[in-house]
PDB file of N, CA and C in Angstrom:
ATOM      1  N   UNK A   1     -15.635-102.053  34.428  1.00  0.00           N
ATOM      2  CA  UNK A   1     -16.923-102.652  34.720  1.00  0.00           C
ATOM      3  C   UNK A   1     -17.795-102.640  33.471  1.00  0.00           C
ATOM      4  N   UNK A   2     -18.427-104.023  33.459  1.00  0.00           N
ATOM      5  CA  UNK A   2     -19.198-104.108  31.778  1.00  0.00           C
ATOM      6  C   UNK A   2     -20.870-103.201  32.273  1.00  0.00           C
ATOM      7  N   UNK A   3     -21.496-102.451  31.620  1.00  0.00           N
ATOM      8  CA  UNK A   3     -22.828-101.677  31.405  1.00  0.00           C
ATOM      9  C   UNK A   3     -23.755-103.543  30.794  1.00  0.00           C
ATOM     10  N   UNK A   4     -24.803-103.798  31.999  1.00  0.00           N
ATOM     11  CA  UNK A   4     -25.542-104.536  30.809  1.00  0.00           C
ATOM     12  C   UNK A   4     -26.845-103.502  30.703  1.00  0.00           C
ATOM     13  N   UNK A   5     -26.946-104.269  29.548  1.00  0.00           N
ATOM     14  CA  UNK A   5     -28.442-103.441  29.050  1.00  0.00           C
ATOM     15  C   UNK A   5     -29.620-104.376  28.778  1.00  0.00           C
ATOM     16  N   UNK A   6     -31.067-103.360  29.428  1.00  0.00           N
ATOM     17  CA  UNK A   6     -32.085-104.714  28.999  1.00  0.00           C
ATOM     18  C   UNK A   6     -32.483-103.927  27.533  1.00  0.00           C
ATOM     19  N   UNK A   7     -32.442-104.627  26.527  1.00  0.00           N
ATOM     20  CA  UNK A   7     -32.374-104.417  25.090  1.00  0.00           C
ATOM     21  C   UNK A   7     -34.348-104.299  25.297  1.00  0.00           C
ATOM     22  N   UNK A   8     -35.173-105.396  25.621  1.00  0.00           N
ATOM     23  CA  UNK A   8     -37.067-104.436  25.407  1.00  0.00           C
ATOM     24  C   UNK A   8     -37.164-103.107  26.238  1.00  0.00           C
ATOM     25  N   UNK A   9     -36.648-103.369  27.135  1.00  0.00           N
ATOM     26  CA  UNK A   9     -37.291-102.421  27.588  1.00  0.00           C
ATOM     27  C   UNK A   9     -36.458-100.957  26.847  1.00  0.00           C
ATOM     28  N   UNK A  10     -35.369-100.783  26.630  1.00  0.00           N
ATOM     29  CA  UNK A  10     -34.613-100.126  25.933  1.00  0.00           C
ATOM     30  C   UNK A  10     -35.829 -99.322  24.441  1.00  0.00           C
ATOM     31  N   UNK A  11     -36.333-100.726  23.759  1.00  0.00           N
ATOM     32  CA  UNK A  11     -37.109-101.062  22.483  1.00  0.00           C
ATOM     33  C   UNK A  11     -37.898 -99.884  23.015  1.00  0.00           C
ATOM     34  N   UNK A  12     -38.662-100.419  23.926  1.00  0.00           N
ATOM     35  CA  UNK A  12     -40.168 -99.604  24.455  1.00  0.00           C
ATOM     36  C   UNK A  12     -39.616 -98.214  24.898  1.00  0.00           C
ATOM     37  N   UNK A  13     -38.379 -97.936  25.307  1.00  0.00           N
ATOM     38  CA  UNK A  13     -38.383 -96.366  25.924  1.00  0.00           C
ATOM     39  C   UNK A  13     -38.344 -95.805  24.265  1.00  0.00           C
ATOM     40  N   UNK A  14     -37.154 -96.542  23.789  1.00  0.00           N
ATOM     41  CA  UNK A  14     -36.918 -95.446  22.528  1.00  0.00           C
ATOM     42  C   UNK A  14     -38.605 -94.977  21.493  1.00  0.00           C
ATOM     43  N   UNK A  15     -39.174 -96.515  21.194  1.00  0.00           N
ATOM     44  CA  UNK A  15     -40.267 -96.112  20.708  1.00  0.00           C
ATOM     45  C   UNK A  15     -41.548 -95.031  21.052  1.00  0.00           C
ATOM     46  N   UNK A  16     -41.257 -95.136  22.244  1.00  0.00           N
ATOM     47  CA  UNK A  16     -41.871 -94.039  22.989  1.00  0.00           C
ATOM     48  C   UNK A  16     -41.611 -92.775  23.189  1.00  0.00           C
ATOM     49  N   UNK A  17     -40.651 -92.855  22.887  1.00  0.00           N
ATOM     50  CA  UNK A  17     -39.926 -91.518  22.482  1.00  0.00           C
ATOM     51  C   UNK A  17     -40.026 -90.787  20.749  1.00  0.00           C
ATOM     52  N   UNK A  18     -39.689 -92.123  20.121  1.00  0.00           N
ATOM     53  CA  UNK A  18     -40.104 -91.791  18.430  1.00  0.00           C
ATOM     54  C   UNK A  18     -41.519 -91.166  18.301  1.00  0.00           C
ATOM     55  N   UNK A  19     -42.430 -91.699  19.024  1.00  0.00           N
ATOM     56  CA  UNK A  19     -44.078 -91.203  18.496  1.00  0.00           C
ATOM     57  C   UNK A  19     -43.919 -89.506  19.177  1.00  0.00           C
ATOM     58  N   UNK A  20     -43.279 -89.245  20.131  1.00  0.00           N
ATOM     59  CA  UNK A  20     -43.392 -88.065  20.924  1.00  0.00           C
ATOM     60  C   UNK A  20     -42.749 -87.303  20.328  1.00  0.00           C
ATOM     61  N   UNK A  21     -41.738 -87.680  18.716  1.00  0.00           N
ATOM     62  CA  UNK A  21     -40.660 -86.843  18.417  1.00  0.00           C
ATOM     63  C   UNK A  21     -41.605 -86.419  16.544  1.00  0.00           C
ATOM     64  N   UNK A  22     -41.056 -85.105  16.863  1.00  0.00           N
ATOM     65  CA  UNK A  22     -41.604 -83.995  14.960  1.00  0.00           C
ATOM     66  C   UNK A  22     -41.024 -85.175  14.080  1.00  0.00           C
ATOM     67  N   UNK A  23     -39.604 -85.901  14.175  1.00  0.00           N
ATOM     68  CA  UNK A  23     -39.545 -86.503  12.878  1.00  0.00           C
ATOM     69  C   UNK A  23     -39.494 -88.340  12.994  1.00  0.00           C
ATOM     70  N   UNK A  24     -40.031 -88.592  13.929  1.00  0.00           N
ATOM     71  CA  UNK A  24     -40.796 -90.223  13.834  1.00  0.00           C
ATOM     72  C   UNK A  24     -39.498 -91.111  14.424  1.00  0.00           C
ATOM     73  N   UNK A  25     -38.351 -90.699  15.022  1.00  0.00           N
ATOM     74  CA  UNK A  25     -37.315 -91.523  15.882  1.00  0.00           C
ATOM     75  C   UNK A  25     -36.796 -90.721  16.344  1.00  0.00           C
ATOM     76  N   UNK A  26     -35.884 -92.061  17.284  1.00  0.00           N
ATOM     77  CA  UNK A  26     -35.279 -91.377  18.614  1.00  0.00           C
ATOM     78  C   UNK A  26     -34.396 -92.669  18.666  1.00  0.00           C
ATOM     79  N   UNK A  27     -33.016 -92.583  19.281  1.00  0.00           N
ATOM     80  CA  UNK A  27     -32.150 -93.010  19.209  1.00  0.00           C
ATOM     81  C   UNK A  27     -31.062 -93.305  20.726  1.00  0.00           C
ATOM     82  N   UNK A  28     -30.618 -94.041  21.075  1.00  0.00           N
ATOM     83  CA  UNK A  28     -29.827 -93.826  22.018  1.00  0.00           C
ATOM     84  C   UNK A  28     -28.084 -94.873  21.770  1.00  0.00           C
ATOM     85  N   UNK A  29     -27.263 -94.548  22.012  1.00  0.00           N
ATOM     86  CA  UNK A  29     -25.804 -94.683  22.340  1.00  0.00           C
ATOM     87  C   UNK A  29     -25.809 -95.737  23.477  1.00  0.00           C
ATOM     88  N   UNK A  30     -25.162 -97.016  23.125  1.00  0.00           N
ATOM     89  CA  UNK A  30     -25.344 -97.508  24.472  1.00  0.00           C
ATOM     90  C   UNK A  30     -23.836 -98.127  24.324  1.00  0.00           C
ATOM     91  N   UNK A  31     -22.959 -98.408  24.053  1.00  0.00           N
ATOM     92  CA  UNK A  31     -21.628 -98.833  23.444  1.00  0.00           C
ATOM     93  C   UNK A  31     -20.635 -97.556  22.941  1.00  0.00           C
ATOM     94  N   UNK A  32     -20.110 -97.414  23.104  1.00  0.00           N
ATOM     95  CA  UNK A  32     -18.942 -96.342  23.075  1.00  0.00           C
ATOM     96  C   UNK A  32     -17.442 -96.832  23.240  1.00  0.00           C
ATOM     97  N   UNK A  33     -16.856 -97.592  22.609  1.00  0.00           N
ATOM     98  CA  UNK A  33     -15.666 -97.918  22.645  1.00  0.00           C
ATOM     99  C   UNK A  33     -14.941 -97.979  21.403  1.00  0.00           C
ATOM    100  N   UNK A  34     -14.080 -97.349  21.507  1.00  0.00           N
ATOM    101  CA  UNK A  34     -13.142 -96.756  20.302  1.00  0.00           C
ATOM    102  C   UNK A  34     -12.542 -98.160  19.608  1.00  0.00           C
ATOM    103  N   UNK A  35     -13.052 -99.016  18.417  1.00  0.00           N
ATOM    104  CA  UNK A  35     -13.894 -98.419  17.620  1.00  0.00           C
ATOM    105  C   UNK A  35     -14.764 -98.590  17.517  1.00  0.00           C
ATOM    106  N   UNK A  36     -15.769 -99.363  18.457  1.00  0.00           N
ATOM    107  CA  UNK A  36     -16.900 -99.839  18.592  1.00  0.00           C
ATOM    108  C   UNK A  36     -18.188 -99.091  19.345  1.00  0.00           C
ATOM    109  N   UNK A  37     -19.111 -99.066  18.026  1.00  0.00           N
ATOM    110  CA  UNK A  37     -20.695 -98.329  18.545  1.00  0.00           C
ATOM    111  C   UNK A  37     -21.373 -99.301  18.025  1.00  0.00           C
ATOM    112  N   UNK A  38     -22.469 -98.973  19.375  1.00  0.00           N
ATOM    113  CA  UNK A  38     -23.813 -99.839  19.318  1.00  0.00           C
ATOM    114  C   UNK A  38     -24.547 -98.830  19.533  1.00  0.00           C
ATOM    115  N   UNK A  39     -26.023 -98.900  18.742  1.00  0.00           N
ATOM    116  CA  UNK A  39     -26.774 -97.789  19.281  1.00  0.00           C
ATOM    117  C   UNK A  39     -28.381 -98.421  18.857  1.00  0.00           C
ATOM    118  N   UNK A  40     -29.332 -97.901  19.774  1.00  0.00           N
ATOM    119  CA  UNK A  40     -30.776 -98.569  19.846  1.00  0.00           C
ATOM    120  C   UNK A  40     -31.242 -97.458  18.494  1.00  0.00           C
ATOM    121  N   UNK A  41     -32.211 -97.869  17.617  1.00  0.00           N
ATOM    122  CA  UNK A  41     -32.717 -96.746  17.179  1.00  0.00           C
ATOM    123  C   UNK A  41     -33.873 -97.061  16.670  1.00  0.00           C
ATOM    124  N   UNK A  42     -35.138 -96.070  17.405  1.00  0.00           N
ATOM    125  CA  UNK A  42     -36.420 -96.450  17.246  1.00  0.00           C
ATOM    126  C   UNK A  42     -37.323 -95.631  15.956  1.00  0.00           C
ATOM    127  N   UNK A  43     -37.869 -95.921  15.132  1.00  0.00           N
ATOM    128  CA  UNK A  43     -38.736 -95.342  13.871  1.00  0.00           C
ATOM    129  C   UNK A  43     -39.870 -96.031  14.372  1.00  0.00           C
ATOM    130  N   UNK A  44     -41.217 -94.661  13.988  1.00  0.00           N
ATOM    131  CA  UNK A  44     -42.504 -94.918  13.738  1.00  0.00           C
ATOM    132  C   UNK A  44     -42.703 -95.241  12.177  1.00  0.00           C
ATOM    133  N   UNK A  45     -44.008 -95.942  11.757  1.00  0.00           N
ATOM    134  CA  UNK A  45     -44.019 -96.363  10.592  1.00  0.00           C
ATOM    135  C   UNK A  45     -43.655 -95.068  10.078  1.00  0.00           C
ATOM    136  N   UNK A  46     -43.698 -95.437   8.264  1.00  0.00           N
ATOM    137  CA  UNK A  46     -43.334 -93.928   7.790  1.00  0.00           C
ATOM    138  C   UNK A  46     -42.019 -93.710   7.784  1.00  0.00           C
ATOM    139  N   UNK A  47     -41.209 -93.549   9.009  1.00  0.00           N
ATOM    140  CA  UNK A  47     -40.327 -92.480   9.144  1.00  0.00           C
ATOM    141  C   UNK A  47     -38.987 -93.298   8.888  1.00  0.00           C
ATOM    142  N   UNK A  48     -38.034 -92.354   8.365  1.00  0.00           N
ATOM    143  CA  UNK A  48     -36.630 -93.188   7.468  1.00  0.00           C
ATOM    144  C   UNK A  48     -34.935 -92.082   8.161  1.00  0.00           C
ATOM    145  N   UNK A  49     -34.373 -92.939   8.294  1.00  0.00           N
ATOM    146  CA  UNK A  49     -33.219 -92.076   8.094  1.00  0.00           C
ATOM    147  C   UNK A  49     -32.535 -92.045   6.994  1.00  0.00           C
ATOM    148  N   UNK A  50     -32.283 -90.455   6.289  1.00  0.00           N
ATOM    149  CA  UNK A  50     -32.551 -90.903   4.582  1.00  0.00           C
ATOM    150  C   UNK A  50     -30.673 -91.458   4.672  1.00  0.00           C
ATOM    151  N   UNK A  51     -30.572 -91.381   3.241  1.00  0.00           N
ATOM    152  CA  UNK A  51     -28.804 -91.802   2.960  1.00  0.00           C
ATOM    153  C   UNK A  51     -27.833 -91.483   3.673  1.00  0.00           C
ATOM    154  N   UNK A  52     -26.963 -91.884   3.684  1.00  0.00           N
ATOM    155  CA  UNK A  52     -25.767 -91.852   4.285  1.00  0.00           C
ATOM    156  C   UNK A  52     -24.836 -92.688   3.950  1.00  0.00           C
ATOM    157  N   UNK A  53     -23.247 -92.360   4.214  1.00  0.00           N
ATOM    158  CA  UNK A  53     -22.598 -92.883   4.364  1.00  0.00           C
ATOM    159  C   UNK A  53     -21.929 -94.142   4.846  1.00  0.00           C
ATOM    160  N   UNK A  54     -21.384 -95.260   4.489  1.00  0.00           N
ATOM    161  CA  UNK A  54     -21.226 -96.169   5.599  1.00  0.00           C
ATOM    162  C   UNK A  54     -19.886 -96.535   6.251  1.00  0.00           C
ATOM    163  N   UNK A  55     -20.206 -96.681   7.696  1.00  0.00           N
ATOM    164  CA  UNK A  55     -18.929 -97.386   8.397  1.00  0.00           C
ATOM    165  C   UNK A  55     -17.902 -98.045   7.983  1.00  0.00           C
ATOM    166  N   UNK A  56     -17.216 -98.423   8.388  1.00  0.00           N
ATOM    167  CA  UNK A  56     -16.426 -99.408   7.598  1.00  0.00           C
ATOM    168  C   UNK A  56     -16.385-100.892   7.389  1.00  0.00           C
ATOM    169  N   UNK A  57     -17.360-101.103   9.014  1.00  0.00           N
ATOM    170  CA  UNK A  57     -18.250-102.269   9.310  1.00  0.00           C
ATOM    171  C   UNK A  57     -19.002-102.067  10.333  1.00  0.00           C
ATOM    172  N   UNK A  58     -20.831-102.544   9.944  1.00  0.00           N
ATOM    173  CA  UNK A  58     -21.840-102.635  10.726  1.00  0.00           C
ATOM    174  C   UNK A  58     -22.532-103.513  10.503  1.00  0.00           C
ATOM    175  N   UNK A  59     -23.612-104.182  10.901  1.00  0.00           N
ATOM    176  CA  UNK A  59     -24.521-104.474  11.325  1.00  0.00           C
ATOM    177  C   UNK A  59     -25.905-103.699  12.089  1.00  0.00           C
ATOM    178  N   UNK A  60     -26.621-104.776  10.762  1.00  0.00           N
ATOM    179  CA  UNK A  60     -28.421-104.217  11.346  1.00  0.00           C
ATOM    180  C   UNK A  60     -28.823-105.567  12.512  1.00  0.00           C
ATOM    181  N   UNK A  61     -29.510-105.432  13.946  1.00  0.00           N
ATOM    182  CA  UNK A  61     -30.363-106.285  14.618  1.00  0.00           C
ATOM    183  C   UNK A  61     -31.508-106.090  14.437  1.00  0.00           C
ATOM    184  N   UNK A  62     -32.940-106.151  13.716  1.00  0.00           N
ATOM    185  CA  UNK A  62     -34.338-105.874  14.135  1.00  0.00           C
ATOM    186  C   UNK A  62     -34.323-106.764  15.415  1.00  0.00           C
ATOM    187  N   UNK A  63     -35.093-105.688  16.049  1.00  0.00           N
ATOM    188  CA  UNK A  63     -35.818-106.040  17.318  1.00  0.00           C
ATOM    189  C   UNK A  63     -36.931-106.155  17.288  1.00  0.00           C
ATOM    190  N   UNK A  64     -37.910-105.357  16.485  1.00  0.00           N
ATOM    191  CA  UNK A  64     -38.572-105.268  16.454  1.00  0.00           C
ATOM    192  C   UNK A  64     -39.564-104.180  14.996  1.00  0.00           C
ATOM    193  N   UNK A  65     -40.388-105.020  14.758  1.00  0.00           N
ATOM    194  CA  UNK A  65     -41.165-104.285  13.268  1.00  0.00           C
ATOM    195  C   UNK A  65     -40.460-104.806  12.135  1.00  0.00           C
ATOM    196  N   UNK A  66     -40.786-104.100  11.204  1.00  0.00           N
ATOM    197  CA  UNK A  66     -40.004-104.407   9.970  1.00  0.00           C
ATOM    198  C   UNK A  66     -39.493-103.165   9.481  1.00  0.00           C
ATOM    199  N   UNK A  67     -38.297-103.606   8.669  1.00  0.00           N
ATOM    200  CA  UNK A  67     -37.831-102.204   7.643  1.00  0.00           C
ATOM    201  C   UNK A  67     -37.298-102.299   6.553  1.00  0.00           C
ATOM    202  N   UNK A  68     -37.038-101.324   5.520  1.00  0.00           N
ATOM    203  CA  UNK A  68     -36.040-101.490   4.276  1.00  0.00           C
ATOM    204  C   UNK A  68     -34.962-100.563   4.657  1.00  0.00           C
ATOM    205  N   UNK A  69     -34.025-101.730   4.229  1.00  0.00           N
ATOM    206  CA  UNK A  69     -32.424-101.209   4.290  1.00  0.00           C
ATOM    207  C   UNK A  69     -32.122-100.646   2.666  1.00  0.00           C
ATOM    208  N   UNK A  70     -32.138 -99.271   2.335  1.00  0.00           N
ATOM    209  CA  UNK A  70     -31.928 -99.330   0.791  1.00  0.00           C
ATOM    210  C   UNK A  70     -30.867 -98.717   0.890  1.00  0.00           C
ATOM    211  N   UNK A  71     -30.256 -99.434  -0.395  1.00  0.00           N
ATOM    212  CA  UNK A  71     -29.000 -99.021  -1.254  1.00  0.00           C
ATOM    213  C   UNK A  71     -28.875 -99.646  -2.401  1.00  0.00           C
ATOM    214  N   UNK A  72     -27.228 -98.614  -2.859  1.00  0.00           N
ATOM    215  CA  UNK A  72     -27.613 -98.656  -4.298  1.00  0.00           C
ATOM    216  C   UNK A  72     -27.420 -99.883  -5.217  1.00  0.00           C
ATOM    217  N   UNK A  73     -27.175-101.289  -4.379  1.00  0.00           N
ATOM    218  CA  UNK A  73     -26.250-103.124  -4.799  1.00  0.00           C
ATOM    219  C   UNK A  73     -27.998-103.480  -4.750  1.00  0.00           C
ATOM    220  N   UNK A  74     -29.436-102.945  -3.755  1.00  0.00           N
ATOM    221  CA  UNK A  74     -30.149-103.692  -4.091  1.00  0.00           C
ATOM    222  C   UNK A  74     -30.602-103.262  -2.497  1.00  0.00           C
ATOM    223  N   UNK A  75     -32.075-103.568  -2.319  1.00  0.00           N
ATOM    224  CA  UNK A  75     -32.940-102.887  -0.690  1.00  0.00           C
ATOM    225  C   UNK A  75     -33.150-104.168  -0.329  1.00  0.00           C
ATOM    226  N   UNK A  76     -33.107-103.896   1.063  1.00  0.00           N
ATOM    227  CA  UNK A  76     -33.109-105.255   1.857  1.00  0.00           C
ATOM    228  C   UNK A  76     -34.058-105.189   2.887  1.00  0.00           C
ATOM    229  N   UNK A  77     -35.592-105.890   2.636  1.00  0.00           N
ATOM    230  CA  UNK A  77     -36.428-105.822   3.556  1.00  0.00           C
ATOM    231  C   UNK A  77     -36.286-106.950   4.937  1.00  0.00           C
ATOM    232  N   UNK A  78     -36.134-106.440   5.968  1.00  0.00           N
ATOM    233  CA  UNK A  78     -36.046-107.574   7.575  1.00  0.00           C
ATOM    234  C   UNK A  78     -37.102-107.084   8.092  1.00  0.00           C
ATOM    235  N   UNK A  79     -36.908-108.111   9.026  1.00  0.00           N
ATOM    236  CA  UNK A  79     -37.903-108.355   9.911  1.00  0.00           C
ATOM    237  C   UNK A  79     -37.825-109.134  11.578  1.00  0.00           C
ATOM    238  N   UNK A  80     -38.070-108.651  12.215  1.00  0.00           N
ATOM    239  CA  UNK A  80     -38.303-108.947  13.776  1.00  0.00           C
ATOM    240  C   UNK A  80     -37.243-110.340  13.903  1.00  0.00           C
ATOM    241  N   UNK A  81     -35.821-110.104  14.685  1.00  0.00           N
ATOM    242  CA  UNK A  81     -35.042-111.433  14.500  1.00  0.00           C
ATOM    243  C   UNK A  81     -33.711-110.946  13.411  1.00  0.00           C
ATOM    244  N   UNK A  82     -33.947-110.829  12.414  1.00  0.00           N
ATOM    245  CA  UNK A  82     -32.837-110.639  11.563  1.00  0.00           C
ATOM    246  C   UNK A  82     -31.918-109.485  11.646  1.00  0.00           C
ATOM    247  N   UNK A  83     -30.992-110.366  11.515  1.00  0.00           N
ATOM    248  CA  UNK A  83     -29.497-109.620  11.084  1.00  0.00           C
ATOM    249  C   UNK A  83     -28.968-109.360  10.572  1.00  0.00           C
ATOM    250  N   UNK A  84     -28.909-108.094   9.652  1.00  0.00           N
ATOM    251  CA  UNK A  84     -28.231-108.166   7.882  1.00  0.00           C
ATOM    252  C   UNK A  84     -26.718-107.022   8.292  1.00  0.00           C
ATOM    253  N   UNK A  85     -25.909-107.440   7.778  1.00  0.00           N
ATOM    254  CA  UNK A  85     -24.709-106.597   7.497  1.00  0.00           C
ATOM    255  C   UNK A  85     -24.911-105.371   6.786  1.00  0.00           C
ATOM    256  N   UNK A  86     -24.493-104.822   6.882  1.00  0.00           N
ATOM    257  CA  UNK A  86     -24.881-103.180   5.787  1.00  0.00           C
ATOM    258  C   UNK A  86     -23.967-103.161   4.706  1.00  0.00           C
ATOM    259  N   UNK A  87     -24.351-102.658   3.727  1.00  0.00           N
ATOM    260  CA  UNK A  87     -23.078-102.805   2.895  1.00  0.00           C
ATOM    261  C   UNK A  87     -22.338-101.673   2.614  1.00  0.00           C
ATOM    262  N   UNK A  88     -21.401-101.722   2.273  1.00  0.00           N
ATOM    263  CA  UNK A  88     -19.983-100.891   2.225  1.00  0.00           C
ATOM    264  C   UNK A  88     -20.386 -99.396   0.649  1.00  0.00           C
ATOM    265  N   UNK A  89     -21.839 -98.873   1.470  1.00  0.00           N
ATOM    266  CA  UNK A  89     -22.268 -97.764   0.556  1.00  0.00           C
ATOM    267  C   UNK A  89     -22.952 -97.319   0.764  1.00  0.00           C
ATOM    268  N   UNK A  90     -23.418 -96.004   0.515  1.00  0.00           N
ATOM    269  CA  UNK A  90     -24.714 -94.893   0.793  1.00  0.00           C
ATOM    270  C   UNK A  90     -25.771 -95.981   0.494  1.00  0.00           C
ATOM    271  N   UNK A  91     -26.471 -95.545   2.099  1.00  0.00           N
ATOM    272  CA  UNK A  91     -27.625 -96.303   2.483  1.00  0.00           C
ATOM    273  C   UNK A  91     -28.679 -95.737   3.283  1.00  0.00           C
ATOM    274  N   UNK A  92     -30.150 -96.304   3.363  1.00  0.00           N
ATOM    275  CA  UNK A  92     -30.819 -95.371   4.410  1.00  0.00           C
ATOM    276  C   UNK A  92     -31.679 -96.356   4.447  1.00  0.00           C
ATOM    277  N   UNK A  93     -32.694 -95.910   5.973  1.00  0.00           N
ATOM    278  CA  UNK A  93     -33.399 -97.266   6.444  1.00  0.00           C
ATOM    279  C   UNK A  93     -34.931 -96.195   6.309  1.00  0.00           C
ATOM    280  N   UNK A  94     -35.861 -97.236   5.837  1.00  0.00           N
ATOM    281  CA  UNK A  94     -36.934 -96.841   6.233  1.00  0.00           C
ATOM    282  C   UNK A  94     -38.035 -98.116   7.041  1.00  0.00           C
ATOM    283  N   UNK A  95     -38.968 -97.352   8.088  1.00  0.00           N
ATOM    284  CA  UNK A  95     -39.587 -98.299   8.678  1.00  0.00           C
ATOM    285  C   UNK A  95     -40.914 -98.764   8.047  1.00  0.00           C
ATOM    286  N   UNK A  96     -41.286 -99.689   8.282  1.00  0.00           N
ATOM    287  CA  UNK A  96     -42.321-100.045   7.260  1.00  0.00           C
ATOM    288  C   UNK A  96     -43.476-100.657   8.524  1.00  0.00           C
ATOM    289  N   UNK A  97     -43.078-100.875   9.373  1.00  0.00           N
ATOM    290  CA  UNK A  97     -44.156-100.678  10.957  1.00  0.00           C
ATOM    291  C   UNK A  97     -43.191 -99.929  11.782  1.00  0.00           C
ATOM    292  N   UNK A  98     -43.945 -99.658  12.647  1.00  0.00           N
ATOM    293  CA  UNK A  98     -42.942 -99.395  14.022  1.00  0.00           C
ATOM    294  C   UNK A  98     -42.001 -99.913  14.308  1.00  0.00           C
ATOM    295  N   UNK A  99     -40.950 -99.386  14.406  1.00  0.00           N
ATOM    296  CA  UNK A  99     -39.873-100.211  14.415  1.00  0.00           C
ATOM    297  C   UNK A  99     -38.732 -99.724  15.208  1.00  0.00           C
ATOM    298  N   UNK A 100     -37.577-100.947  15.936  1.00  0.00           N
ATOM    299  CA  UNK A 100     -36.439-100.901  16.891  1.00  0.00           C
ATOM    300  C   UNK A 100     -35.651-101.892  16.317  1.00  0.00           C
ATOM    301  N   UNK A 101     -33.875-100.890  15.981  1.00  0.00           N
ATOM    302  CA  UNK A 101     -32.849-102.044  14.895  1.00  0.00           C
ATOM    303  C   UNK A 101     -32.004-101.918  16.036  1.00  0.00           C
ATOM    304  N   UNK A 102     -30.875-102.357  16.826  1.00  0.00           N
ATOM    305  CA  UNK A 102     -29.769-102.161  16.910  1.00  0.00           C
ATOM    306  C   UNK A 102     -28.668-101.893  16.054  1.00  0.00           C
ATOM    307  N   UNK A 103     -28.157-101.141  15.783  1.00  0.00           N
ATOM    308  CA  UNK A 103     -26.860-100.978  14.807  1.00  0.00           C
ATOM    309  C   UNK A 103     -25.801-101.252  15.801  1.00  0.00           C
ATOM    310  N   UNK A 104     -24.669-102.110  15.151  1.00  0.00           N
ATOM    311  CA  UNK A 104     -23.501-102.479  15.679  1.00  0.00           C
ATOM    312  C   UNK A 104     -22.718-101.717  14.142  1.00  0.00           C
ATOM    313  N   UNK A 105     -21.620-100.856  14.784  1.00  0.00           N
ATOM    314  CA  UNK A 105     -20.928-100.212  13.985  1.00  0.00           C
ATOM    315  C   UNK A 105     -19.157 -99.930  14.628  1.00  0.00           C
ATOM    316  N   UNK A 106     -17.989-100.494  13.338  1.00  0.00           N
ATOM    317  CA  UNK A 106     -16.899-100.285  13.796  1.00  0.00           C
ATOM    318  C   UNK A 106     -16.686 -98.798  12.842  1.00  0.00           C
ATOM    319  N   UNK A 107     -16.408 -97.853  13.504  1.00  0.00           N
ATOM    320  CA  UNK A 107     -15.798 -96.874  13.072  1.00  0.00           C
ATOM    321  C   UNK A 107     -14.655 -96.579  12.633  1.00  0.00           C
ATOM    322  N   UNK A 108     -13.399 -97.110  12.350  1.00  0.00           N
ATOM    323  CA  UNK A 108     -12.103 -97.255  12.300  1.00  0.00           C
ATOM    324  C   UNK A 108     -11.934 -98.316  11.937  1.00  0.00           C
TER     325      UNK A 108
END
């Protein structure tokens, strides 16, 4: 049986959760299939998830706000609508308003 999801209202729980949280997001898992993750993840302005590692393939969705995608080929500012691929290197997002991305990520 397929899980649907309503993706705003999703937006609005997580963000609501980011302002209530010590370090400015909150996140949820909504896709779980080997090798495929999807996950909501909400930032208050300000707040970044610093570097990391990358998948082997993902994708950024803004839903909502804007953010910078930085890494080390060059930072990639989106916005509400856009879809940027991540690239294949230590990267980290910071929000630049309030903000909700979907990440689509193959793990394997």
């Amino acid at each position: 049986m397929t899980t649907t999801h309503d993706l705003t209202t999703l937006a609005d729980d997580q963000l609501a959760a980011a302002h209530r949280s010590a370090h400015g997001r909150s996140a949820e898992l909504l896709v779980r299939e080997d090798p495929l993750r999807q996950s909501v993840i909400a930032l208050t302005e300000g707040s970044a998830l610093d570097e990391h590692n990358a998948p082997p393939a993902a994708t950024l969705l803004i839903l909502r706000g804007r953010v910078r995608l930085t890494a080390v080929s060059g930072d990639a500012t989106l916005a509400q609508g856009e879809l940027h691929a991540i690239p294949q290197e230590r990267h980290g997002l910071v929000a630049l308003t309030d903000a909700v991305v979907l990440l689509t990520a193959v793990t394997a």
